[in-house]
C-alpha atoms as a PDB file:
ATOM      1  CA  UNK A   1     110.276  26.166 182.503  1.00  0.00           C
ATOM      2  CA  UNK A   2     110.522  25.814 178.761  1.00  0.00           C
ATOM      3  CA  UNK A   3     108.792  22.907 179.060  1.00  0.00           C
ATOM      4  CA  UNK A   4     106.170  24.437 180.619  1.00  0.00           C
ATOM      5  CA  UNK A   5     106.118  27.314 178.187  1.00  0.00           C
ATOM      6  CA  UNK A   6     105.774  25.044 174.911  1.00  0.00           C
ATOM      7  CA  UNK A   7     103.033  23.721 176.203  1.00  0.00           C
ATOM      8  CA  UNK A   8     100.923  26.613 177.301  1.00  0.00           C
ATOM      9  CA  UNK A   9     102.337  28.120 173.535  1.00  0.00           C
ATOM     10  CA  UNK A  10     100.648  24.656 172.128  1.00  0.00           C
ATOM     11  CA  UNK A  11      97.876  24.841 173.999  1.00  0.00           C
ATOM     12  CA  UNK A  12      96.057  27.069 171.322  1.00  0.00           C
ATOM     13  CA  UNK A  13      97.130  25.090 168.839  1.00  0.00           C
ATOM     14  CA  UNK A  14      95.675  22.133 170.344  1.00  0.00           C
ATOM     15  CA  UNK A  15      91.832  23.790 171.051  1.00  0.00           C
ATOM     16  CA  UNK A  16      91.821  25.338 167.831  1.00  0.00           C
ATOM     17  CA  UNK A  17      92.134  22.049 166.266  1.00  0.00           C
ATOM     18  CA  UNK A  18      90.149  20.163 168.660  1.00  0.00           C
ATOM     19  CA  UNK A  19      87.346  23.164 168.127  1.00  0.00           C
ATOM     20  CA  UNK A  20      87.988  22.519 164.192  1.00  0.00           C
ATOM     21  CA  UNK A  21      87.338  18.589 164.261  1.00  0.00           C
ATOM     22  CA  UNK A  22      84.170  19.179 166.349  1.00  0.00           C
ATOM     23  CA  UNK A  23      82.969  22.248 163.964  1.00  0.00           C
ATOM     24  CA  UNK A  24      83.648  19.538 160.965  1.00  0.00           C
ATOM     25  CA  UNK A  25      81.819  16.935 163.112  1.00  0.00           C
ATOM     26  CA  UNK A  26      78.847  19.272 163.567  1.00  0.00           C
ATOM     27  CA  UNK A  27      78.817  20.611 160.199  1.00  0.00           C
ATOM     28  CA  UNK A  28      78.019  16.807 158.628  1.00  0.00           C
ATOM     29  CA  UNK A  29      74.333  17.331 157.837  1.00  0.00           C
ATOM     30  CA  UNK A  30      72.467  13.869 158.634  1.00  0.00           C
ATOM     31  CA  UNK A  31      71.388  12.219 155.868  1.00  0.00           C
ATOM     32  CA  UNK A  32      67.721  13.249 154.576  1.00  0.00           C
ATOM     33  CA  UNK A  33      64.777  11.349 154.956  1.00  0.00           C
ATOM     34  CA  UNK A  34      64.450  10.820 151.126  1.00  0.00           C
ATOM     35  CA  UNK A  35      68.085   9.588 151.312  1.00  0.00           C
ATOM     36  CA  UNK A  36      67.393   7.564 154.385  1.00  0.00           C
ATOM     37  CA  UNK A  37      65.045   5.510 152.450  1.00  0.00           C
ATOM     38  CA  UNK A  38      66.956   5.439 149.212  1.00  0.00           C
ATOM     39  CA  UNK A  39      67.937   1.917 150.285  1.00  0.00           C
ATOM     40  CA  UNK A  40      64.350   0.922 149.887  1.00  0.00           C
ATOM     41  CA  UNK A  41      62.109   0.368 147.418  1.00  0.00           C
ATOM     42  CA  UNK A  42      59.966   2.887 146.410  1.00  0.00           C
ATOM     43  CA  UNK A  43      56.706   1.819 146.534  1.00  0.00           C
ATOM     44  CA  UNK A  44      54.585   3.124 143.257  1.00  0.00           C
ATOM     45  CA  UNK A  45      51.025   3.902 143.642  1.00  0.00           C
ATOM     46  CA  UNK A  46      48.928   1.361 141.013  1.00  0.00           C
ATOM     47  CA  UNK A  47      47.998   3.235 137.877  1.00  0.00           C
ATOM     48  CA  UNK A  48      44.158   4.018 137.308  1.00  0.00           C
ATOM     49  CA  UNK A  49      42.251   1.981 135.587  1.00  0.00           C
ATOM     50  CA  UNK A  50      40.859   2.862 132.323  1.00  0.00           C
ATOM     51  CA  UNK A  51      37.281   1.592 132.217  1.00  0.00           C
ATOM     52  CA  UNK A  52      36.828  -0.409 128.710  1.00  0.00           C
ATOM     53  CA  UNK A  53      34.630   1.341 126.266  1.00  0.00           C
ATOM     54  CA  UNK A  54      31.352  -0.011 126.256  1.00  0.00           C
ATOM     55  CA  UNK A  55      30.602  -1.762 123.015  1.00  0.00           C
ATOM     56  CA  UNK A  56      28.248  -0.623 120.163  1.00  0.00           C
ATOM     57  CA  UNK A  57      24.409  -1.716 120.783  1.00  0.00           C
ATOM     58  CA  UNK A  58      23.524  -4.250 118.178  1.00  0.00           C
ATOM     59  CA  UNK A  59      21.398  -2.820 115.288  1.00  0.00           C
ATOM     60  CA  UNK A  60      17.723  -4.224 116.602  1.00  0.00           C
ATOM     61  CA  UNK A  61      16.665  -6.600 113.801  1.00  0.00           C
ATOM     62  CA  UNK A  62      13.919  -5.641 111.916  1.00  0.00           C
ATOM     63  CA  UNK A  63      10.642  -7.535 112.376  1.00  0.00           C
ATOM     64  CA  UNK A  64       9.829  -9.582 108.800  1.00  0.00           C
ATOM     65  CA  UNK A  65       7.236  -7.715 106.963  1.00  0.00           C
ATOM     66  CA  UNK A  66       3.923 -10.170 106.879  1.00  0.00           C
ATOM     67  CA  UNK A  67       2.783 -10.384 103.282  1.00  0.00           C
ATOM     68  CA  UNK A  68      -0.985 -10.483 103.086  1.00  0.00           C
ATOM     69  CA  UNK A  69      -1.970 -13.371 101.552  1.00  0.00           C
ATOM     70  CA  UNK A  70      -4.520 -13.163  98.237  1.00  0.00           C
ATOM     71  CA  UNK A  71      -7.889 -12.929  98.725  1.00  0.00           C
ATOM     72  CA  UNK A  72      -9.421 -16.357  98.010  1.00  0.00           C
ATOM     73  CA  UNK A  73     -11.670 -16.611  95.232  1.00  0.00           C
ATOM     74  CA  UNK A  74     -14.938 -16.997  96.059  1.00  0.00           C
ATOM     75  CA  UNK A  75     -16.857 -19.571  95.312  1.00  0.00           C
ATOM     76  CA  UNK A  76     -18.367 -19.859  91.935  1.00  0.00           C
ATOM     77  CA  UNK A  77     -22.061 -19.651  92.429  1.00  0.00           C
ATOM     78  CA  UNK A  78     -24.530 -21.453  90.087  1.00  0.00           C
ATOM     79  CA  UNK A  79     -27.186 -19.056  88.129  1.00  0.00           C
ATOM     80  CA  UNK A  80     -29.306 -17.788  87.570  1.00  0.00           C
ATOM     81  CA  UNK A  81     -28.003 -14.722  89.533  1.00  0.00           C
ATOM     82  CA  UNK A  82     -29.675 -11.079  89.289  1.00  0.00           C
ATOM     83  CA  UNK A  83     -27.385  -8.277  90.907  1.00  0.00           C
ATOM     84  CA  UNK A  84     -29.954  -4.882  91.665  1.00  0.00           C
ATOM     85  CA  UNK A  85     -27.475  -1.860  90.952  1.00  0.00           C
ATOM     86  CA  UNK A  86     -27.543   0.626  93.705  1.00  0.00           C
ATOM     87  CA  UNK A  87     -29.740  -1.443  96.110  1.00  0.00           C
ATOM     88  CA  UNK A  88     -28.596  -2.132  99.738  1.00  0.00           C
ATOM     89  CA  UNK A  89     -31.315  -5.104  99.949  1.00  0.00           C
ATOM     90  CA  UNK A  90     -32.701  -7.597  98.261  1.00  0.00           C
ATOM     91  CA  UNK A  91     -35.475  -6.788  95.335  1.00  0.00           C
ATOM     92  CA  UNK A  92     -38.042  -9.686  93.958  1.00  0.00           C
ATOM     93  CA  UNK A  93     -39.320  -8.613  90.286  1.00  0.00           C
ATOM     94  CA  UNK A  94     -43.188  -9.132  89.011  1.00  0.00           C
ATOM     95  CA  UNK A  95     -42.330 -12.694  88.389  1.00  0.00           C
ATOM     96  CA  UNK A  96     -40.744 -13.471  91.680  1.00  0.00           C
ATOM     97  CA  UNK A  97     -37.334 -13.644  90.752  1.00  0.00           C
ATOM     98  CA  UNK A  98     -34.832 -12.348  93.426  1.00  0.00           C
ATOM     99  CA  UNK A  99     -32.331  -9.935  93.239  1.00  0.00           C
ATOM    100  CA  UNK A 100     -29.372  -9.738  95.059  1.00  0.00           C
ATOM    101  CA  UNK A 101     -28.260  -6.247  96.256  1.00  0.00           C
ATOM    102  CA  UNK A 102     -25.453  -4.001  94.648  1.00  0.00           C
ATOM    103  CA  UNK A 103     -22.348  -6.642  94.265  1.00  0.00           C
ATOM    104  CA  UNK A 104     -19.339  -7.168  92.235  1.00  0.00           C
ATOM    105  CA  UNK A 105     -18.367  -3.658  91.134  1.00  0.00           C
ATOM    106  CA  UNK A 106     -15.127  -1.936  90.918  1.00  0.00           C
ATOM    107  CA  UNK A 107     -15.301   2.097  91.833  1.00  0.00           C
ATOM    108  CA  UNK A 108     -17.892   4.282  90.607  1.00  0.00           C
ATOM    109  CA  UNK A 109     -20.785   5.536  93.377  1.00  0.00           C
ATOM    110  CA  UNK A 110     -24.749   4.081  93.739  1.00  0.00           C
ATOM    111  CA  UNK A 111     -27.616   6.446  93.559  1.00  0.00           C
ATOM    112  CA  UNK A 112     -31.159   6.490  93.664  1.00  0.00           C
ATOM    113  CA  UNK A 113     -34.805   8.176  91.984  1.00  0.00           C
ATOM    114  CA  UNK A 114     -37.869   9.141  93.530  1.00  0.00           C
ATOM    115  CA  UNK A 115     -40.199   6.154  94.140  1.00  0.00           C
ATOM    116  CA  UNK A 116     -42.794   7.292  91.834  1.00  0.00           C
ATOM    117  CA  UNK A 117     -40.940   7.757  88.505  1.00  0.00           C
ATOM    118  CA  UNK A 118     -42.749   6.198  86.026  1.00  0.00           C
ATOM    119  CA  UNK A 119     -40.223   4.252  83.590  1.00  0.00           C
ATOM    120  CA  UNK A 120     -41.669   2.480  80.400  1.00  0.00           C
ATOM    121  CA  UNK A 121     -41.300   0.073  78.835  1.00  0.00           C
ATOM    122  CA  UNK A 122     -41.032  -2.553  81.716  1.00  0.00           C
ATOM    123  CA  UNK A 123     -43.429  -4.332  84.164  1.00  0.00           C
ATOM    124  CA  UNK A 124     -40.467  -3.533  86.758  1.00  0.00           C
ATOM    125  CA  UNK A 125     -40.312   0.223  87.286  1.00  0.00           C
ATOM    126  CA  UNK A 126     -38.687   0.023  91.112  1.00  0.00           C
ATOM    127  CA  UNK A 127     -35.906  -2.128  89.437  1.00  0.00           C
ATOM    128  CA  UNK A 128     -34.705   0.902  87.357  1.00  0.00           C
ATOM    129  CA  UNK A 129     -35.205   3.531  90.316  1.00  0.00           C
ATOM    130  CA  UNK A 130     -31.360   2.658  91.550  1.00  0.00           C
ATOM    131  CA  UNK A 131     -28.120   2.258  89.864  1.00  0.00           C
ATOM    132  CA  UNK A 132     -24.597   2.004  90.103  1.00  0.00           C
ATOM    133  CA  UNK A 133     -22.484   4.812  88.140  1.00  0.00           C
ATOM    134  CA  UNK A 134     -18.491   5.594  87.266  1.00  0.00           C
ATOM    135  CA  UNK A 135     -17.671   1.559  87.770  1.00  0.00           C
ATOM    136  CA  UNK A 136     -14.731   0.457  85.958  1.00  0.00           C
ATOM    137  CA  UNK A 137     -15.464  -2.869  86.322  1.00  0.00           C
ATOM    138  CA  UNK A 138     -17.845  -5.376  87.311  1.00  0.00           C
ATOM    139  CA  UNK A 139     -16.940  -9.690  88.450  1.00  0.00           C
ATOM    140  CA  UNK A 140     -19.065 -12.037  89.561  1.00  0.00           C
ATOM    141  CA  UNK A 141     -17.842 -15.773  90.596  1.00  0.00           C
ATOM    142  CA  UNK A 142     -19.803 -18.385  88.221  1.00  0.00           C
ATOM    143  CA  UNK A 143     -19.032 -22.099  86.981  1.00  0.00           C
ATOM    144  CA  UNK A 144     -17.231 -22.215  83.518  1.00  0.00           C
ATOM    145  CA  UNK A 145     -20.045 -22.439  80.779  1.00  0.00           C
ATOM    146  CA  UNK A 146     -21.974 -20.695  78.549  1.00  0.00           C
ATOM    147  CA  UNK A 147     -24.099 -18.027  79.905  1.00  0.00           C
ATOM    148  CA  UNK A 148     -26.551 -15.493  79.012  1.00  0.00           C
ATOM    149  CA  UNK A 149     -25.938 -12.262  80.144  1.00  0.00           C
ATOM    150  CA  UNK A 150     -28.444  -9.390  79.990  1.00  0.00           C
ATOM    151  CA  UNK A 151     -27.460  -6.031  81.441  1.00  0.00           C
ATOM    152  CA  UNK A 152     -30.366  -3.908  82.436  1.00  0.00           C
ATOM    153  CA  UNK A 153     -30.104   0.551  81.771  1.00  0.00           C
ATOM    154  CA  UNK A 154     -32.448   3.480  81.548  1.00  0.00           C
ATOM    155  CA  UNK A 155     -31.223   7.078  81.052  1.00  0.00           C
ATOM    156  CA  UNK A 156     -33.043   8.469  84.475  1.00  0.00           C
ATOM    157  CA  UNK A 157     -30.357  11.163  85.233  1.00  0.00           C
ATOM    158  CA  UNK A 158     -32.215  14.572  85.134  1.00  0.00           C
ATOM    159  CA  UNK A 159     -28.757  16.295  84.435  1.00  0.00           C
ATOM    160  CA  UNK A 160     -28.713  14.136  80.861  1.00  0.00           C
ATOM    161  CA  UNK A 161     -31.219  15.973  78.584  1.00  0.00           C
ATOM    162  CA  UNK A 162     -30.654  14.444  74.939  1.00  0.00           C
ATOM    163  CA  UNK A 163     -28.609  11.680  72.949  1.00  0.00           C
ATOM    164  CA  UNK A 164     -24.729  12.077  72.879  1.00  0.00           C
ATOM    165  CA  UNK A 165     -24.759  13.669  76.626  1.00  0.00           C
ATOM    166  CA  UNK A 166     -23.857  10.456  78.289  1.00  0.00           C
ATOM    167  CA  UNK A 167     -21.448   7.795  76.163  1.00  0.00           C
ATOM    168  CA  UNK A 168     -19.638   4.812  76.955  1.00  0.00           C
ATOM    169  CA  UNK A 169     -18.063   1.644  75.961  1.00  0.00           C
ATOM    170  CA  UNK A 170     -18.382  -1.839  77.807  1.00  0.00           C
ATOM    171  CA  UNK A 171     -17.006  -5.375  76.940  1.00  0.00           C
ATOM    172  CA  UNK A 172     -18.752  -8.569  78.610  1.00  0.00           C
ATOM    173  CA  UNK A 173     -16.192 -11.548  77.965  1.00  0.00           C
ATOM    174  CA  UNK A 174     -14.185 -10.265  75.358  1.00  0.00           C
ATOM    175  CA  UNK A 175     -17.415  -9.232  73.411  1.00  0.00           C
ATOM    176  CA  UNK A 176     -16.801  -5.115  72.894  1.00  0.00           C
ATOM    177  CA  UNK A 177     -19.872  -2.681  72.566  1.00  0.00           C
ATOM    178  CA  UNK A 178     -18.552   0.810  71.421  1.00  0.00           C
ATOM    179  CA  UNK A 179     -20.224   4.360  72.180  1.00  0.00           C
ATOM    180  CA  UNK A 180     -23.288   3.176  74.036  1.00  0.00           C
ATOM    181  CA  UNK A 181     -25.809   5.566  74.519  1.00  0.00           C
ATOM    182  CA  UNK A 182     -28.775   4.382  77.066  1.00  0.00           C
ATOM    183  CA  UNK A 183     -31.186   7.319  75.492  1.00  0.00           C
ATOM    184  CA  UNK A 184     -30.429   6.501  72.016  1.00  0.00           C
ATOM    185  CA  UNK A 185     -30.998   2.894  72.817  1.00  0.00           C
ATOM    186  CA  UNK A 186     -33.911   2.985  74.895  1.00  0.00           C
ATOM    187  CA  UNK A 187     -35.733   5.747  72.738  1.00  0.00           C
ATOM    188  CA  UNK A 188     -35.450   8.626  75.247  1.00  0.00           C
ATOM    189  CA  UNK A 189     -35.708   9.307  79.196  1.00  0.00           C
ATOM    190  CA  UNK A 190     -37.010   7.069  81.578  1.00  0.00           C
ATOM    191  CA  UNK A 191     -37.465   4.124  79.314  1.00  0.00           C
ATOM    192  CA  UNK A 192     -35.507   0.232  80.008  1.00  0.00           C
ATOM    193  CA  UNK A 193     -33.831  -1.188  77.895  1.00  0.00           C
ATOM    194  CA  UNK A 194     -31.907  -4.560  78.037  1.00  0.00           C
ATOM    195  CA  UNK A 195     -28.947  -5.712  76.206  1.00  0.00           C
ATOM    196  CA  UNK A 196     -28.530  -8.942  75.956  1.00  0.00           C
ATOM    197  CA  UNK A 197     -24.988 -10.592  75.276  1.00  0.00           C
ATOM    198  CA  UNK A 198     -23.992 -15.022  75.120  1.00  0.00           C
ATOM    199  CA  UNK A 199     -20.975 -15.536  76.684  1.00  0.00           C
ATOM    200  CA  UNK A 200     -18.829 -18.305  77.497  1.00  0.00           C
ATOM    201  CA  UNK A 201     -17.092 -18.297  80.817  1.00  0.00           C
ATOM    202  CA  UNK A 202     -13.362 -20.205  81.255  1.00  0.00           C
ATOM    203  CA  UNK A 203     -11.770 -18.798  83.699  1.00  0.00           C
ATOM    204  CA  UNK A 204     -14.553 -19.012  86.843  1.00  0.00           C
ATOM    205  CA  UNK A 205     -15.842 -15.903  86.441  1.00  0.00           C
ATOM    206  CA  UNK A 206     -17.710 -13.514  84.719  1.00  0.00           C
ATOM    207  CA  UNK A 207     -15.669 -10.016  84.021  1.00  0.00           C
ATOM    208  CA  UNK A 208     -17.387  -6.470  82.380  1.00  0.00           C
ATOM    209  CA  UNK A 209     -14.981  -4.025  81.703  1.00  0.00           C
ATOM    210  CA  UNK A 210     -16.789  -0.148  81.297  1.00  0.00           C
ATOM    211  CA  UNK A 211     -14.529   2.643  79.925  1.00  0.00           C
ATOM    212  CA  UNK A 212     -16.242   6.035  79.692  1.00  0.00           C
ATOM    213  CA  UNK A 213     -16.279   8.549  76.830  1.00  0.00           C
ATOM    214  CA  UNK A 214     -19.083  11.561  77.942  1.00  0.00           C
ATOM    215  CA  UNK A 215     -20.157  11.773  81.396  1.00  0.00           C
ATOM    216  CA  UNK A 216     -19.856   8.416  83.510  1.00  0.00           C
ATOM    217  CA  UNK A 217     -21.158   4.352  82.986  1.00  0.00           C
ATOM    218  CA  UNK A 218     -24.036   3.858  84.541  1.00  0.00           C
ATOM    219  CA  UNK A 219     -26.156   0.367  84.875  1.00  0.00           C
ATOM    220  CA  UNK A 220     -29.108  -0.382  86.625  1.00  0.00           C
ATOM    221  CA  UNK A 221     -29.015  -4.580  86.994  1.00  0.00           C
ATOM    222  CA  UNK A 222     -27.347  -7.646  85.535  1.00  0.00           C
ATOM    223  CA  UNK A 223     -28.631 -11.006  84.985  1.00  0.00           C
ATOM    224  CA  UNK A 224     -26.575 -14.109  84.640  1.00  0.00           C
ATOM    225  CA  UNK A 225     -28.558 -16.789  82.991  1.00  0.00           C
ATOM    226  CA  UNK A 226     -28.118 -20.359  81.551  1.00  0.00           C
ATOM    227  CA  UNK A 227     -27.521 -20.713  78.176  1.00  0.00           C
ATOM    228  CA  UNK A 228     -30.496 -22.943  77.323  1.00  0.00           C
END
């Protein structure tokens, strides 16, 4: 009977610690996923790729600059020659002679007169009813030699009404002529007069230089002759 009583007595014991090894049991938590795969390895998504930086465009290489090559000299032509300032066509004189249109001047403007202006002084008045004005220059292509060189003026400008209203200087080949005045040289209006100048010629051409001093240079023809 006291056997019998212990044990009933223990029997309380013996739930409450069965009951306390199975709350223990129950109360283990299971491991977590993040611990379940701790063993392994994590696998690491691949880092982005940076896209290189595209490189600088090349500076585009400039195209060479053509130089223009110089003008060729013409070539020289044999005289006689007879230049008509201010004409677009070819003139033939009283003797026959031909006359190449306006040529060879640097700047200045071409002009003409009425048809019927009487000029004296000359058995060619049409020759003096054009001209070339305000040149700076004047170049004509001829053999090396000696030439003779006649230039060919008459004061025809109705806005020039005495001497001194329309000065200039010219030099033919090195050969100056200071403060020439057509009126003062050809006696008045509307009157030719020729000036004629030798030259010599080395250089393959034939240069007139004008510089003005009142109004502008004017000229109405040029001859280039042979030096007999």
């Amino acid at each position: 009977m006291q056997n019998t009583n212990r044990l009933i007595r223990s029997l309380p014991v013996c739930c409450v610690a069965v009951l306390t090894l199975s709350l223990f049991a129950g109360c283990k938590t299971e491991p977590s996923a993040t611990e379940q795969s701790s063993g392994k390895t994590a696998s690491t998504a691949p880092a982005a790729t940076t896209a290189p930086a595209p490189a600088p465009a090349a500076e585009a290489t400039p195209a060479p600059v053509a130089i223009p090559a110089e003008a060729p000299i013409p070539n020289p032509v044999k005289p006689p020659v007879r230049i008509k300032a201010g004409l677009t066509a070819p003139f033939t004189d009283s003797e026959g002679n031909v006359w190449l249109p306006d040529q060879g001047f640097a700047d200045g403007d071409t002009t003409d007169r009425a048809t019927d202006l009487q000029i004296g002084n000359t058995k060619d008045p049409a020759l003096y009813h054009t001209e070339h004005y305000s040149m700076t220059s004047f170049s004509y292509p001829v053999p090396n030699g000696k030439y003779i060189v006649k230039l060919h003026f008459a004061e025809t400008f109705d806005g020039i009404s005495g001497p001194g209203d329309r000065v200039f200087s010219f030099n033919v080949e090195g050969q100056q002529f200071n403060d020439f005045d057509v009126w003062v040289k050809a006696g008045g209006p509307n009157r030719a007069y020729i000036e004629t100048v030798n030259v010599e010629v080395t250089d393959g051409k034939l240069d007139i230089k004008f510089t003005p001093k009142v109004e502008n240079p004017e000229i109405n023809g040029i001859e280039i002759l042979p030096a007999s």
